[in-house]
C-alpha atoms as a PDB file:
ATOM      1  CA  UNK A   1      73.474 100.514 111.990  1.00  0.00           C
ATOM      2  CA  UNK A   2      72.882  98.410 114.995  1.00  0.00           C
ATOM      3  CA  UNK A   3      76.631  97.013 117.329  1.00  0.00           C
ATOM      4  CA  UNK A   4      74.736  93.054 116.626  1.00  0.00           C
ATOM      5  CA  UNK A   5      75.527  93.246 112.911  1.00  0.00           C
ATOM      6  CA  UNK A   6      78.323  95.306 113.002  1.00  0.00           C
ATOM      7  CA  UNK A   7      80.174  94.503 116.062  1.00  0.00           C
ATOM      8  CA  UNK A   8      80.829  97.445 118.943  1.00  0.00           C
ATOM      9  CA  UNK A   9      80.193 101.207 118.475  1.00  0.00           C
ATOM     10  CA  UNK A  10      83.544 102.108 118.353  1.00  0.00           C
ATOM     11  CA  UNK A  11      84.650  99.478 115.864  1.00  0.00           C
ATOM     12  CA  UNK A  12      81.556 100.278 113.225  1.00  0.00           C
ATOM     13  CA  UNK A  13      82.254  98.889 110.052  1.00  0.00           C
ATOM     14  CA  UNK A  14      79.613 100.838 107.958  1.00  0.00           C
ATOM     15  CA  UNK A  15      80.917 104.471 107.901  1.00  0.00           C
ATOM     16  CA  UNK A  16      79.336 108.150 107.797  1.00  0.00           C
ATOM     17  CA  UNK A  17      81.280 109.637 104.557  1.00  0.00           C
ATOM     18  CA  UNK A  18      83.672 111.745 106.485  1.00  0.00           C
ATOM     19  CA  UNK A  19      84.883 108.567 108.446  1.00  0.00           C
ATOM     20  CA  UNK A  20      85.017 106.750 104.816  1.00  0.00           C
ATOM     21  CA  UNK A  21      87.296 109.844 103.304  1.00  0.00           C
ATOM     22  CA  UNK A  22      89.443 109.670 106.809  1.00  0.00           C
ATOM     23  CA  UNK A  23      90.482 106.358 106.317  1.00  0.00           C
ATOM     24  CA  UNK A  24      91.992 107.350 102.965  1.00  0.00           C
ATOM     25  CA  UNK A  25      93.518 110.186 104.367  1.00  0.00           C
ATOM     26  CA  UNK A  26      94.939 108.624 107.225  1.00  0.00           C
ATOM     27  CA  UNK A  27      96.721 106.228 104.967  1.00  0.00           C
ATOM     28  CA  UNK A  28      97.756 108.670 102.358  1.00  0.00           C
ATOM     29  CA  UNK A  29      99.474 110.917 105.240  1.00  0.00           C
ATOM     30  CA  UNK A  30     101.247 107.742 106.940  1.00  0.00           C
ATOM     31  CA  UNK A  31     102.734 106.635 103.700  1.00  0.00           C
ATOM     32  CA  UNK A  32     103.932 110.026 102.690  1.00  0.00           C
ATOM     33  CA  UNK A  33     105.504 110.401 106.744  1.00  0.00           C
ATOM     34  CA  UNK A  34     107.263 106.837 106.630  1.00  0.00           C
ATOM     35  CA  UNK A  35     108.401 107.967 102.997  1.00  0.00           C
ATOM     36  CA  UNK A  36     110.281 111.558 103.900  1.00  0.00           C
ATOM     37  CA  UNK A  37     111.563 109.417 107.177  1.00  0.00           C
ATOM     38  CA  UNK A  38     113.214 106.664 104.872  1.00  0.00           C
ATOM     39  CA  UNK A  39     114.799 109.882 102.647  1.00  0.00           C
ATOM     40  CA  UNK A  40     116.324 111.599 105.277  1.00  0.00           C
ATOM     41  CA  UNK A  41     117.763 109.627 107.713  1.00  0.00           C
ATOM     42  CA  UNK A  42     118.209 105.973 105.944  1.00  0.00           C
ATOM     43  CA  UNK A  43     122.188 105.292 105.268  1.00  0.00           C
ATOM     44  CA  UNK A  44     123.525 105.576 102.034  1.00  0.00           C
ATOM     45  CA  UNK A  45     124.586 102.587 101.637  1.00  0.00           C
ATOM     46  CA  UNK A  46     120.571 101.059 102.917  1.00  0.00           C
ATOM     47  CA  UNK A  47     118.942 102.024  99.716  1.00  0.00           C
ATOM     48  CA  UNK A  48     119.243  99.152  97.733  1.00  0.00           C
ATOM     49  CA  UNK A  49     118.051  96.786 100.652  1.00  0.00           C
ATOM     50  CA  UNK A  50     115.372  99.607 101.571  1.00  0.00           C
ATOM     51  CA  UNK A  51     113.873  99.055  97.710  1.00  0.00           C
ATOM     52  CA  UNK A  52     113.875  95.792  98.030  1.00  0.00           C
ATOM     53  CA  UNK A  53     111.818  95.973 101.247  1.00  0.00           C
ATOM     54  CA  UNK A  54     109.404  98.337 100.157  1.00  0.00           C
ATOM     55  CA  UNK A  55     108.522  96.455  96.810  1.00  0.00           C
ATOM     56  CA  UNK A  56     108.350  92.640  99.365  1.00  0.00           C
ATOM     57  CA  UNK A  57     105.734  94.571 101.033  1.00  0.00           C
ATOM     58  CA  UNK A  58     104.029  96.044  97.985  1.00  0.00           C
ATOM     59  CA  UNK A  59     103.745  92.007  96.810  1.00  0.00           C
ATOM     60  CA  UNK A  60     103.075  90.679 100.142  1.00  0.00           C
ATOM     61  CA  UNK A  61      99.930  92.905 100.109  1.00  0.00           C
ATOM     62  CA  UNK A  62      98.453  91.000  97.428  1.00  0.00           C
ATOM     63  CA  UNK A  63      98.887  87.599  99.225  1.00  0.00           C
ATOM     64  CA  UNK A  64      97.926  88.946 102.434  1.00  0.00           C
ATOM     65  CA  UNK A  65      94.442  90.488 100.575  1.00  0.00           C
ATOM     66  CA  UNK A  66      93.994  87.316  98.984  1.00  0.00           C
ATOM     67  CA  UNK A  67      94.166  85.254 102.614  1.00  0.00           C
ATOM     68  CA  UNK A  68      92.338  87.632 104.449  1.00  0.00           C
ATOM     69  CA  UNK A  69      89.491  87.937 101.682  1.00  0.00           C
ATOM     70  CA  UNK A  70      89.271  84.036 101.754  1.00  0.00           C
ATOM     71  CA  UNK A  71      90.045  82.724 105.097  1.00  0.00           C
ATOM     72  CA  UNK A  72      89.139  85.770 107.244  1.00  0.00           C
ATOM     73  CA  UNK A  73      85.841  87.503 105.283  1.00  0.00           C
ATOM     74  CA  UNK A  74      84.426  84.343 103.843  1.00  0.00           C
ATOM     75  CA  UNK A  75      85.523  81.785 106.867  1.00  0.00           C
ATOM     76  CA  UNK A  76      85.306  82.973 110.051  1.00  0.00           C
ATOM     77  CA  UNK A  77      82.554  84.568 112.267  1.00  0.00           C
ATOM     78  CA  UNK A  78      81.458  87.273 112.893  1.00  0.00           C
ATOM     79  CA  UNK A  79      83.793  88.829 109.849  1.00  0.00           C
ATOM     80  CA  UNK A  80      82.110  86.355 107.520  1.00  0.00           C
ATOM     81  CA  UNK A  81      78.333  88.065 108.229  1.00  0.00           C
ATOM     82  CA  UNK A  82      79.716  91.287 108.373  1.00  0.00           C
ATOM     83  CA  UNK A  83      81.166  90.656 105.233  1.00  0.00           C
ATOM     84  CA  UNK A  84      77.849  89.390 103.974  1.00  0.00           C
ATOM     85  CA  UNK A  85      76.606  92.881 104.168  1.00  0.00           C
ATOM     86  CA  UNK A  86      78.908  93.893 101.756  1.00  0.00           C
ATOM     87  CA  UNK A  87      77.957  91.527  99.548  1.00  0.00           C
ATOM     88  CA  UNK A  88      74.128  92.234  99.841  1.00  0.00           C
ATOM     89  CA  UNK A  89      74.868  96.348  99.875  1.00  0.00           C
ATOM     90  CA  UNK A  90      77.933  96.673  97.981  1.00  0.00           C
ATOM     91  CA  UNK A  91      77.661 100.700  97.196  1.00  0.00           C
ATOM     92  CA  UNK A  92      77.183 101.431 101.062  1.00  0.00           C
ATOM     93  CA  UNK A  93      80.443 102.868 102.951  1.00  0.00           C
ATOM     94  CA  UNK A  94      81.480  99.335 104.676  1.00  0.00           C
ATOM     95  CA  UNK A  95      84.937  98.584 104.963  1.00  0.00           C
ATOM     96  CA  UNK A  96      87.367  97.781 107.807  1.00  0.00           C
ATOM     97  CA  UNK A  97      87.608 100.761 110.831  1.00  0.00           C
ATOM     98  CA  UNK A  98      91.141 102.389 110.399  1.00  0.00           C
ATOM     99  CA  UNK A  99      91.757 101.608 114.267  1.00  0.00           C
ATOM    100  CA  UNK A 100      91.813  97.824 113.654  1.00  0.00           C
ATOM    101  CA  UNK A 101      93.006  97.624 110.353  1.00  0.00           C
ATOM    102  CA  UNK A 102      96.233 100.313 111.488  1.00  0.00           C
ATOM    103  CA  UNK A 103      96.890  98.375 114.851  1.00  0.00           C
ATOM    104  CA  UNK A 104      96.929  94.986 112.807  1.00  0.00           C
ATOM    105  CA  UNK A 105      99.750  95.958 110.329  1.00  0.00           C
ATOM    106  CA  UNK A 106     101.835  97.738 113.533  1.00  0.00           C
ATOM    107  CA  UNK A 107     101.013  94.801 115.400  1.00  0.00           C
ATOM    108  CA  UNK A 108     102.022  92.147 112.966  1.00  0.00           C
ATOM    109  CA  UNK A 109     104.517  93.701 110.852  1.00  0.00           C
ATOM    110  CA  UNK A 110     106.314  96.665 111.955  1.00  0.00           C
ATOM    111  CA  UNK A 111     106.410  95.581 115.480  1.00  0.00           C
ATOM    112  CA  UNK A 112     107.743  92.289 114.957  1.00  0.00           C
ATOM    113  CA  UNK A 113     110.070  93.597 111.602  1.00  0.00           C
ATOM    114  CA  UNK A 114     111.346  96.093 114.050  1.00  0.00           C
ATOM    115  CA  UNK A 115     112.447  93.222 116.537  1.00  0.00           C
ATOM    116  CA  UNK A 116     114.446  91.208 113.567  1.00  0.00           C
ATOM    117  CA  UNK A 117     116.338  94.054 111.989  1.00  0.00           C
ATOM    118  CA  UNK A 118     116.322  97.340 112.469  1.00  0.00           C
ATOM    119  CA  UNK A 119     114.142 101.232 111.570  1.00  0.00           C
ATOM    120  CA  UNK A 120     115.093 101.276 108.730  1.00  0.00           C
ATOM    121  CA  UNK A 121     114.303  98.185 107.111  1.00  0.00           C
ATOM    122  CA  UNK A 122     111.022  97.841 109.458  1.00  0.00           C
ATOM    123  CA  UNK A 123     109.929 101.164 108.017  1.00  0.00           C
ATOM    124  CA  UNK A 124     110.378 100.152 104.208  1.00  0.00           C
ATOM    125  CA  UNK A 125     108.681  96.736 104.406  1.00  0.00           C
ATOM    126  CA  UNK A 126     105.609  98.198 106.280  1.00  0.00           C
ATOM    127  CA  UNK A 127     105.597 101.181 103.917  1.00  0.00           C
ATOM    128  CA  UNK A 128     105.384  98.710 101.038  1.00  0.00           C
ATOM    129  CA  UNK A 129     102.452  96.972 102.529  1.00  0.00           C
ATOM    130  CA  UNK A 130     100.769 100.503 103.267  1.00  0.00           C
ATOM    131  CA  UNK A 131     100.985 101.286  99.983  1.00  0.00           C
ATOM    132  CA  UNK A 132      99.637  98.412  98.751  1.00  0.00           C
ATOM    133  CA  UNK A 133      96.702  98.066 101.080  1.00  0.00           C
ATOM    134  CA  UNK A 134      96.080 101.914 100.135  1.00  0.00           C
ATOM    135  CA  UNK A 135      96.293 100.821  96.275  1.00  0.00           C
ATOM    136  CA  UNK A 136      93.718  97.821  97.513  1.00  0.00           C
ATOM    137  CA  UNK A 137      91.401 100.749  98.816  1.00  0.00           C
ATOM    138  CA  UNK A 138      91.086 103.264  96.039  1.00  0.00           C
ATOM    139  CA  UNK A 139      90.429 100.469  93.574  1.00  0.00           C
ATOM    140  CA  UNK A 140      88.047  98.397  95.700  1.00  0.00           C
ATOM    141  CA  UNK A 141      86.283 102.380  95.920  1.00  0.00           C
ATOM    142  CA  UNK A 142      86.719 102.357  92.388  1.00  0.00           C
ATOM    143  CA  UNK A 143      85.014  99.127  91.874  1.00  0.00           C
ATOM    144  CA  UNK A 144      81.672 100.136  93.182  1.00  0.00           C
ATOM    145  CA  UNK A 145      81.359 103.813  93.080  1.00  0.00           C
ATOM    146  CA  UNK A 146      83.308 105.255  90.265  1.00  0.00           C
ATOM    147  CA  UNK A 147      81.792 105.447  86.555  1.00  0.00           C
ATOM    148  CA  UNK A 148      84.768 105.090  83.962  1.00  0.00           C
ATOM    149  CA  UNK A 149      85.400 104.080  80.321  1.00  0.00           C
ATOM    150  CA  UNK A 150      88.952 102.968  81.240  1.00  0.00           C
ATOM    151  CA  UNK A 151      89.652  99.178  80.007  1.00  0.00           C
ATOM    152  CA  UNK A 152      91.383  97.895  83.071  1.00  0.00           C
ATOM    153  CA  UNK A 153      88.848  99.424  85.586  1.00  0.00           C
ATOM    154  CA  UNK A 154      86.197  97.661  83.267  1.00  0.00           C
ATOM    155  CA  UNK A 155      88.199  94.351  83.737  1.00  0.00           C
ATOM    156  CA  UNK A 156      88.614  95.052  87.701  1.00  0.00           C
ATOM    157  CA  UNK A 157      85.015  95.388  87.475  1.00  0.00           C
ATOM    158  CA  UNK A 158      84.106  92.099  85.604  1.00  0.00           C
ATOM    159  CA  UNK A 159      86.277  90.205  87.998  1.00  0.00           C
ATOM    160  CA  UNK A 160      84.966  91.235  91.512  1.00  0.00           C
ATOM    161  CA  UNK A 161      81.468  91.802  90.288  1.00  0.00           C
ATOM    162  CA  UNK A 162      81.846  87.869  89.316  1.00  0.00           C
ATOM    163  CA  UNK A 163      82.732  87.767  93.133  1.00  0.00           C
ATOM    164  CA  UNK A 164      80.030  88.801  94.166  1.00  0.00           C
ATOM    165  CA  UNK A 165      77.439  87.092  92.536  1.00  0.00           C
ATOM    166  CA  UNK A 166      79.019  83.707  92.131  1.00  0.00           C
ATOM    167  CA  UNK A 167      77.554  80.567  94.239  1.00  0.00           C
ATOM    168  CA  UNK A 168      80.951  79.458  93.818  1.00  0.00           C
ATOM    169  CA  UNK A 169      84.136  80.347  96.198  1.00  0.00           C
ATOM    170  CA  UNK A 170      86.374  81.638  93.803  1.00  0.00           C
ATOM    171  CA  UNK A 171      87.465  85.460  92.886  1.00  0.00           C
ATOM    172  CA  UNK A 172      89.143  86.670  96.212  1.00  0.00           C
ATOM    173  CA  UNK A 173      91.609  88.710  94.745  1.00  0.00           C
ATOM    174  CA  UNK A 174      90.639  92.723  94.301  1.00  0.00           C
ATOM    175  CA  UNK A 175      93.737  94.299  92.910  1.00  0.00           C
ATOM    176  CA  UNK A 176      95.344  91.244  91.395  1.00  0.00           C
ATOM    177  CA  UNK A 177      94.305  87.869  90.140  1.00  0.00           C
ATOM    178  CA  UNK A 178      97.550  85.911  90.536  1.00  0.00           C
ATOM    179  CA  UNK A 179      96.922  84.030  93.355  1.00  0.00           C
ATOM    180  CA  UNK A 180      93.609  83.042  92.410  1.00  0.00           C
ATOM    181  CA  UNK A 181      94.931  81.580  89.301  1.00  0.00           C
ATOM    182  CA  UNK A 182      97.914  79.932  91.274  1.00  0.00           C
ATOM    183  CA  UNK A 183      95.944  78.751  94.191  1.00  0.00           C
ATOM    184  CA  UNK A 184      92.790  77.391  91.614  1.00  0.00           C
ATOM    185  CA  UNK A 185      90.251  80.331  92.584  1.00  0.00           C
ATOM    186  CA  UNK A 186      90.257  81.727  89.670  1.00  0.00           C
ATOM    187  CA  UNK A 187      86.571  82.236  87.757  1.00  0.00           C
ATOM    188  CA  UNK A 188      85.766  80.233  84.869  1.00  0.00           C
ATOM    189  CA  UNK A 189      84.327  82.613  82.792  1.00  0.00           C
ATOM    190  CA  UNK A 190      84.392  86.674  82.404  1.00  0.00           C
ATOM    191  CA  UNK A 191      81.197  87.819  82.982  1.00  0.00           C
ATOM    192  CA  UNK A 192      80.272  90.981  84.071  1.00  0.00           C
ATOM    193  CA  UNK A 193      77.880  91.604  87.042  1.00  0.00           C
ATOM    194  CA  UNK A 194      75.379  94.435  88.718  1.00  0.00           C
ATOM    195  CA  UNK A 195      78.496  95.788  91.190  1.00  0.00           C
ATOM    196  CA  UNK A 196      76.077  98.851  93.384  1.00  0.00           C
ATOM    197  CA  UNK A 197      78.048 101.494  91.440  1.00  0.00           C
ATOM    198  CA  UNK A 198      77.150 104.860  93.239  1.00  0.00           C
ATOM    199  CA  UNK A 199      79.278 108.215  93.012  1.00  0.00           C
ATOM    200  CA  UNK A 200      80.160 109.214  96.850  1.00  0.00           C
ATOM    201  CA  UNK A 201      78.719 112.448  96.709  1.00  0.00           C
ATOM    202  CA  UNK A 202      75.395 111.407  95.022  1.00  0.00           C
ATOM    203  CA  UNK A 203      72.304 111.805  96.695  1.00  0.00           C
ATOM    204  CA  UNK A 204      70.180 108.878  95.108  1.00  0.00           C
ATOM    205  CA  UNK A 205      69.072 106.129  97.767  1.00  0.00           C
ATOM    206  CA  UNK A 206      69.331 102.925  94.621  1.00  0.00           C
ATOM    207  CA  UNK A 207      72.467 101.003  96.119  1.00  0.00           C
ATOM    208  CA  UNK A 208      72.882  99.467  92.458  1.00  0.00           C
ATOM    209  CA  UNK A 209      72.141  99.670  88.948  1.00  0.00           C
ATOM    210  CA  UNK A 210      70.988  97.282  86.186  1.00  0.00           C
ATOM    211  CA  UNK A 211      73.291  94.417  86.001  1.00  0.00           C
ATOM    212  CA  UNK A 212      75.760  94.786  82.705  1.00  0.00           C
ATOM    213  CA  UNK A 213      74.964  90.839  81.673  1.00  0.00           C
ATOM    214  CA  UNK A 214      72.550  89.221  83.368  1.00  0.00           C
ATOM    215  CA  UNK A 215      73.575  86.059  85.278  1.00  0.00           C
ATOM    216  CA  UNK A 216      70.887  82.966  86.020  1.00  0.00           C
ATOM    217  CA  UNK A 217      68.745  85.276  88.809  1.00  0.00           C
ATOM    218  CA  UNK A 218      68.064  85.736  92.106  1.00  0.00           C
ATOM    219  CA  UNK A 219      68.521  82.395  92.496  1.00  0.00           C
ATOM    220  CA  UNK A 220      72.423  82.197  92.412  1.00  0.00           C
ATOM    221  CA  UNK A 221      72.779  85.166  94.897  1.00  0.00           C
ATOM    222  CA  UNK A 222      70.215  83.877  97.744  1.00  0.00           C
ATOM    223  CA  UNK A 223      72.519  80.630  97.462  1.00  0.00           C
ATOM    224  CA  UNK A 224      75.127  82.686  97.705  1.00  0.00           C
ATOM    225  CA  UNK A 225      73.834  84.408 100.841  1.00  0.00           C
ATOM    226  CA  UNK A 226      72.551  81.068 102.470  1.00  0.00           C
ATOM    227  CA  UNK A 227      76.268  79.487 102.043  1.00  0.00           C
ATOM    228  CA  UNK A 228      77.725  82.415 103.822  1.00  0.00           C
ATOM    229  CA  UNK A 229      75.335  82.550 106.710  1.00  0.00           C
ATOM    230  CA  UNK A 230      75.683  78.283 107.392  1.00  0.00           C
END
């Protein structure tokens, strides 16, 4: 994919599937490090202030999804048109390069959580907020490759495929709704939308399938696109 759409080479945001699976993996193995650190050398007398860390970070994640997805992805440049390519390919491997995303949360929360306390408590909030952002991963995945009967991944799929296809700003939220209801971004109605499910592994070129309930056309989504370019 060319660097003008998708900023330099080394920061490409649509990934090969190896680089896609990495990203997991590199998350999965940082959690599971900062984890078996916290075990073995955290005080005794830390743990209940090390819980209480780890679960601020698990619910900071959702607000900090929530402003990113909003202010960041659908406000400024060039994120918003990169973003836009999600929108318009949403079963292609496009998501954030683990060398930004990783330097961001060492950069703006261990580093400076590190400077106001200490390790230990450094290590548990940012290993709440990688667990979070690693639960924000597997079900954005889930989303739109992943064929399921489940009832919640059906509802997870309802909400952000009303994200997608909406002319109107609201749905930001992936993994929870609760500050789109609380901050008024909320959608109106459930309807469920054409999300480019594709399994991973499968070797069809479609990028979607038929939408579940139709919405009002091609109409709503070229709005859609044209608000997001201007």
């Amino acid at each position: 994919m060319s660097s003008d759409k998708f900023g330099t080479n080394w920061l490409t945001l649509e990934h090969g599937k190896a680089a896609y699976r990495a990203d997991f993996l590199v998350y999965g193995i940082t959690i599971s490090i900062l984890a078996v650190f916290l075990a073995i050398t955290a005080p005794s007398d830390a743990w209940q202030k090390i819980l209480v860390l780890v679960l601020l970070g698990l619910a900071g994640w959702t607000f900090v999804e929530y402003v990113l997805h909003r202010f960041v992805l659908h406000g400024l440049q060039p994120f918003k048109r990169w973003h836009l390519e999600h929108h318009r390919r949403p079963a292609a491997l496009i998501c954030t390069p683990t060398i930004l995303s990783s330097s961001l949360i060492a950069l703006l929360v261990f580093l400076p959580s590190l400077l106001l306390s200490d390790l230990w408590s450094a290590s548990a909030l940012t290993l709440g907020l990688l667990i979070g952002y690693m639960g924000y991963a597997v079900v954005h995945h889930a989303i739109h490759h992943w064929h399921g009967k489940n009832a919640w991944l059906k509802q997870l799929k309802r909400w952000h495929g009303m994200h997608h296809h909406s002319s109107e700003f609201v749905g930001y939220g992936v993994t929870s709704a609760f500050w789109d209801h609380a901050l008024g971004t909320a959608h109106a109605k459930p309807r469920c939308l054409n999300l480019g499910i594709r399994s991973l592994t499968s070797k069809r070129r479609k990028s979607s399938i038929p939408s579940i309930v139709a919405l009002s056309g091609k109409a709503r989504i070229m709005a859609t696109e044209k608000s997001e370019l201007e």
